[in-house]
Protein backbone atom coordinates (compact mmCIF):
# COMPACT_ATOMS: atom_id res chain seq x y z
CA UNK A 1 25.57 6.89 0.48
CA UNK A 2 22.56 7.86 -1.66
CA UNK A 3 21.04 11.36 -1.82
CA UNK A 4 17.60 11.43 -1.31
CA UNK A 5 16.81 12.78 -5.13
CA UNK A 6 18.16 9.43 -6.06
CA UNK A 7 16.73 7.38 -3.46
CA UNK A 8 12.74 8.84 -4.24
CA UNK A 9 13.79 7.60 -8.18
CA UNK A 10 14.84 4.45 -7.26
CA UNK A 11 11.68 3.79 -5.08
CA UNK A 12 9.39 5.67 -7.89
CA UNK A 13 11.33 2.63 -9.98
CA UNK A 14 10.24 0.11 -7.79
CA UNK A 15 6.72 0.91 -7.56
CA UNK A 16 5.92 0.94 -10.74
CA UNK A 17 7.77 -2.46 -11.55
CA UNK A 18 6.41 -4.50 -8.43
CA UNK A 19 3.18 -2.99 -9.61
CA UNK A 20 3.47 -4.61 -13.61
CA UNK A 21 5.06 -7.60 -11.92
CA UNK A 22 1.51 -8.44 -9.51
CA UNK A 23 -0.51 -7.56 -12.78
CA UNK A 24 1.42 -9.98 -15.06
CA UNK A 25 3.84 -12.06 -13.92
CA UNK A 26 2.41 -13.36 -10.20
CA UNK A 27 0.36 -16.49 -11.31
CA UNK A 28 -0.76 -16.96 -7.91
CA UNK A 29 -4.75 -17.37 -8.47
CA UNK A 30 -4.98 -14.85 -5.09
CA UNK A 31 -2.99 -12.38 -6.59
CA UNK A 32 -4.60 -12.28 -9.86
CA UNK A 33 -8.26 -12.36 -8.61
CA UNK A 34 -7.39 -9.50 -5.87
CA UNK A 35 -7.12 -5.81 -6.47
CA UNK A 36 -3.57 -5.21 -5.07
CA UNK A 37 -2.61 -1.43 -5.02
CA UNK A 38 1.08 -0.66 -4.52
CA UNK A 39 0.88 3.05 -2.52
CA UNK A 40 4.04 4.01 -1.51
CA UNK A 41 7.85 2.30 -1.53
CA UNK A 42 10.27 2.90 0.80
CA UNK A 43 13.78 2.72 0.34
CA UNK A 44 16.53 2.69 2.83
CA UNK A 45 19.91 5.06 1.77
CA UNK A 46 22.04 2.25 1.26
CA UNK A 47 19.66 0.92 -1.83
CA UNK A 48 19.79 -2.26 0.08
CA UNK A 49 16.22 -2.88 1.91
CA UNK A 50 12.78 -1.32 0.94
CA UNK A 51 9.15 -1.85 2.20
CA UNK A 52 6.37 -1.99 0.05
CA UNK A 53 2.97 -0.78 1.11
CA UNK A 54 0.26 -2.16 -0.18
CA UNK A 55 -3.67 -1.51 -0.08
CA UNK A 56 -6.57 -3.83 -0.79
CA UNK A 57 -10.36 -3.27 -1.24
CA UNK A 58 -10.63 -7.03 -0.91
CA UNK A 59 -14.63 -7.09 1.27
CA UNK A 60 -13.38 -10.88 1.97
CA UNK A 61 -10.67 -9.67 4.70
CA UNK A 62 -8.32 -12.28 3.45
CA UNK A 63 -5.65 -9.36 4.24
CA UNK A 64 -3.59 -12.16 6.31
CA UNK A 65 -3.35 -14.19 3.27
CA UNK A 66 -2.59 -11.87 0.92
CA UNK A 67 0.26 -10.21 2.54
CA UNK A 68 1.53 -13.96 3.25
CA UNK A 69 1.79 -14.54 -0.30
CA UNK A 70 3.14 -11.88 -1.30
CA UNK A 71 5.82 -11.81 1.13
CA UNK A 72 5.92 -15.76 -0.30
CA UNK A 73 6.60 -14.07 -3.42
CA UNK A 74 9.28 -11.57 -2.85
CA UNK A 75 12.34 -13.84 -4.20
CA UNK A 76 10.99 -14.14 -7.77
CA UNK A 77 9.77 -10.66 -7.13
CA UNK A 78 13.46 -9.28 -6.25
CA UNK A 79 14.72 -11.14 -9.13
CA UNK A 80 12.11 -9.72 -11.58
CA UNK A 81 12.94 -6.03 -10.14
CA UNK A 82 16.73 -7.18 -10.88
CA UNK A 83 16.44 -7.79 -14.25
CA UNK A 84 14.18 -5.38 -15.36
CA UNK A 85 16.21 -2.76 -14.11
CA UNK A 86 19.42 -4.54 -14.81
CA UNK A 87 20.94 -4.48 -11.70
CA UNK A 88 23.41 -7.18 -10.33
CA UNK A 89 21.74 -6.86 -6.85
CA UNK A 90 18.13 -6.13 -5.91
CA UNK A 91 16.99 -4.60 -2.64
CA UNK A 92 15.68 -7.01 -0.43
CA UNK A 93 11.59 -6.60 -0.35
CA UNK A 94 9.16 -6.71 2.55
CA UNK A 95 5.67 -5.91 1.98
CA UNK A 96 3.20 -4.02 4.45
CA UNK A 97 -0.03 -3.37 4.40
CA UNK A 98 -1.36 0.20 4.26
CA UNK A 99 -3.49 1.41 7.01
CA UNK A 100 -3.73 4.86 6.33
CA UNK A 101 -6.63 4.63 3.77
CA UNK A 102 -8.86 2.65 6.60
CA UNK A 103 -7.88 5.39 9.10
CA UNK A 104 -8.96 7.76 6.38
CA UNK A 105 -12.73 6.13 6.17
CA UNK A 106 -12.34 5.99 9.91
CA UNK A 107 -12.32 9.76 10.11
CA UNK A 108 -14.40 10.26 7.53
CA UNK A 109 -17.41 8.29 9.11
CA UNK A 110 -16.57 9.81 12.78
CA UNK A 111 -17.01 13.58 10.95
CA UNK A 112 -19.71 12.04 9.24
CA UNK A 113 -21.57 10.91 12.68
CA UNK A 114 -20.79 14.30 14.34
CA UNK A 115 -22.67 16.49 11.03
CA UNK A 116 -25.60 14.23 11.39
CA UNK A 117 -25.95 14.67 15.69
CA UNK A 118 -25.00 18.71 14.59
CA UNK A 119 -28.16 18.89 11.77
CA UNK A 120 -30.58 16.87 14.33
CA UNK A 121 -29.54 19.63 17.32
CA UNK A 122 -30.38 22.09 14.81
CA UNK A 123 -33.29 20.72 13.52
CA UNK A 124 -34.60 20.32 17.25
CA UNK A 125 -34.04 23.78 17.87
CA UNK A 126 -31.56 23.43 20.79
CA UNK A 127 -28.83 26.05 19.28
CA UNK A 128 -27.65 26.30 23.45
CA UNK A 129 -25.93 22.79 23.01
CA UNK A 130 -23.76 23.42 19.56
């Protein structure tokens, strides 16, 4: 089994070579016209599976489609990650989106609702309520 030292290198590996692949080797016009983000890897121990999460600031909400082509991708992506990194056998690849940069501008626009109702109590005067 892997230690976890070389488990977070091998993933650090993978994200940056799934990353060059989308840029320049994916000539799927989707791919190439969307800003794809890679934003964390996860690998399992073994070195045998690992997810990829992926963000998009794509205002089209075509997230559906882009995840299915990418996960239409993952055999010539698996074989790219092989042979860059010269391995005999490439972990298999599933791709997920990334939800914790929505939840982020979720939280951020709930704290951002709660200053504006706290500077209209104060500019009303009613101090009692805060």
């Amino acid at each position: 089994m892997a230690n976890s030292r070389r488990v977070e290198k091998f993933a650090a590996l993978i994200r940056r070579e799934v990353s060059d692949i989308l840029k320049r080797s994916i000539k799927d016009e989707l791919i190439q016209k969307t800003i794809i983000t890679i934003t964390e890897v996860e690998v399992s121990n073994d070195l045998q599976y690992c997810k990829v999460f992926f963000s998009n600031f794509d205002q089209n909400n075509r997230i559906d489609l882009i995840q299915e082509t990418l996960n239409s991708s993952t055999g010539f992506i698996k074989g790219e990650v092989a042979r860059r990194l010269q391995m005999r056998r490439a972990p298999e690849i599933i791709f997920k989106l990334d939800k914790r940069i929505e939840k982020g501008d979720s939280v951020l626009n709930i704290l951002g609702q709660l200053e504006k109702a706290r500077e209209s109590k104060i500019s009303h005067g009613s101090f009692d309520e805060l």
